[in-house]
Protein backbone atom coordinates (compact mmCIF):
# COMPACT_ATOMS: atom_id res chain seq x y z
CA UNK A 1 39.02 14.90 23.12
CA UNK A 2 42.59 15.35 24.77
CA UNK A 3 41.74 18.33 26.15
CA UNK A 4 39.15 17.19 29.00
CA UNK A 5 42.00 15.29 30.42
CA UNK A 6 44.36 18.19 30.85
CA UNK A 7 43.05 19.22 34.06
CA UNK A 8 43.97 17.51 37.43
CA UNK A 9 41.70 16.45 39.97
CA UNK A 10 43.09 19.12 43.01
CA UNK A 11 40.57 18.07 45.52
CA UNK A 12 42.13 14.57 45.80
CA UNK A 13 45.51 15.80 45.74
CA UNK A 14 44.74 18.55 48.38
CA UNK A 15 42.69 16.20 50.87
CA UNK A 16 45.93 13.77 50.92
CA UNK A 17 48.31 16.20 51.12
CA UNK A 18 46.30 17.54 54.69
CA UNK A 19 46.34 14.39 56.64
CA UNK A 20 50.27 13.87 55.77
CA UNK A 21 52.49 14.95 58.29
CA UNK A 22 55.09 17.16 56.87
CA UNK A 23 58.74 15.65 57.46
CA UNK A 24 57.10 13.45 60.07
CA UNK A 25 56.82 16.76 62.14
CA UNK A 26 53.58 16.96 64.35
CA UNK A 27 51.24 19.80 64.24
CA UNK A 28 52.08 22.37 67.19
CA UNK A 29 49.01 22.22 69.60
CA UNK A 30 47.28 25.57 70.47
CA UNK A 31 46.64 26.39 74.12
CA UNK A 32 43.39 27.46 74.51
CA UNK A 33 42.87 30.73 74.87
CA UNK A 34 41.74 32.25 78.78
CA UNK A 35 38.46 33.86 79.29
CA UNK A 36 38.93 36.81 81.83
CA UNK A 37 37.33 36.59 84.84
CA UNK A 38 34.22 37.66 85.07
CA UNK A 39 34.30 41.04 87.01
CA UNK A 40 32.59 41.55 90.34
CA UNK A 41 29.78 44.51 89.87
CA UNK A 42 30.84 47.09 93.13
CA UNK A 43 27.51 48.15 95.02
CA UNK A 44 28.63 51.89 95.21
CA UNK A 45 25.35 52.00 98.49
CA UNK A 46 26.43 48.46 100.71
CA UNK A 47 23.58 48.96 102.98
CA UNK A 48 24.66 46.48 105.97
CA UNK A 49 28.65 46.13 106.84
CA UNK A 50 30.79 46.01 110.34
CA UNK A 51 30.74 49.81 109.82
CA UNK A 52 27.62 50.50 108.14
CA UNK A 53 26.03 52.33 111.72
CA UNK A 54 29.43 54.02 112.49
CA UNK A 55 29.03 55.86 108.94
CA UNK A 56 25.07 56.19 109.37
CA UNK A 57 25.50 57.97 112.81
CA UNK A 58 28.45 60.15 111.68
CA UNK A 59 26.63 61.15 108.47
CA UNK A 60 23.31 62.64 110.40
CA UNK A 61 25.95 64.46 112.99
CA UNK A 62 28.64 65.91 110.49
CA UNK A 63 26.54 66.06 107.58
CA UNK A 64 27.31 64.68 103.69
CA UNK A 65 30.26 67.14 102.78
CA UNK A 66 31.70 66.28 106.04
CA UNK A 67 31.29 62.65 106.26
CA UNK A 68 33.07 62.52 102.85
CA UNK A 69 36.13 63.89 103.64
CA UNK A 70 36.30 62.19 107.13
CA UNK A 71 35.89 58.78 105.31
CA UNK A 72 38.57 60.00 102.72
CA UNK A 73 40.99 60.60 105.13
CA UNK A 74 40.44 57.24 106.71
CA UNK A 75 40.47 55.63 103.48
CA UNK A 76 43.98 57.42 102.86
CA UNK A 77 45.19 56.36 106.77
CA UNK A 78 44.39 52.97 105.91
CA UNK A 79 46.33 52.54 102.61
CA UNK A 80 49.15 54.18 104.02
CA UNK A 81 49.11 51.33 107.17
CA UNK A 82 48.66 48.77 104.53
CA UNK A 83 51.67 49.50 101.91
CA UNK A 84 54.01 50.03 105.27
């Protein structure tokens, strides 16, 4: 039987050929790869800050609609001082 012979063995051939260095060149290392950071969860209700009984006060005189757009307009003062 000549013909049982005609096939090569590739696995051999393969698992040499993977731990040769091509052209003496060494394998380019990966960097690994950055998780993001995990983000922050915002409480939308703080319930205690340096301001938190400025706002409470202000809300039960002006009212909800009013304290919004008093706070918005602070909010708006305030990121105006800070990109001058």
């Amino acid at each position: 039987d000549t013909m049982t012979n005609d096939y090569i063995d590739v696995t051999a051939t393969t698992s040499e050929q993977s731990s040769k260095l091509i052209m003496d060149i060494p394998p380019t290392p990966v960097a690994p790869k950055n998780k993001p950071a995990p983000k922050k969860k915002a409480n939308a209700a703080h319930k205690e800050g340096v301001f938190s009984p400025i706002v409470v006060i202000a809300g039960t005189l002006l009212g909800p609609e009013q304290l919004n757009k008093v706070r918005a307009k602070v909010i708006t003062i305030h990121s105006d001082l800070i990109k001058s």
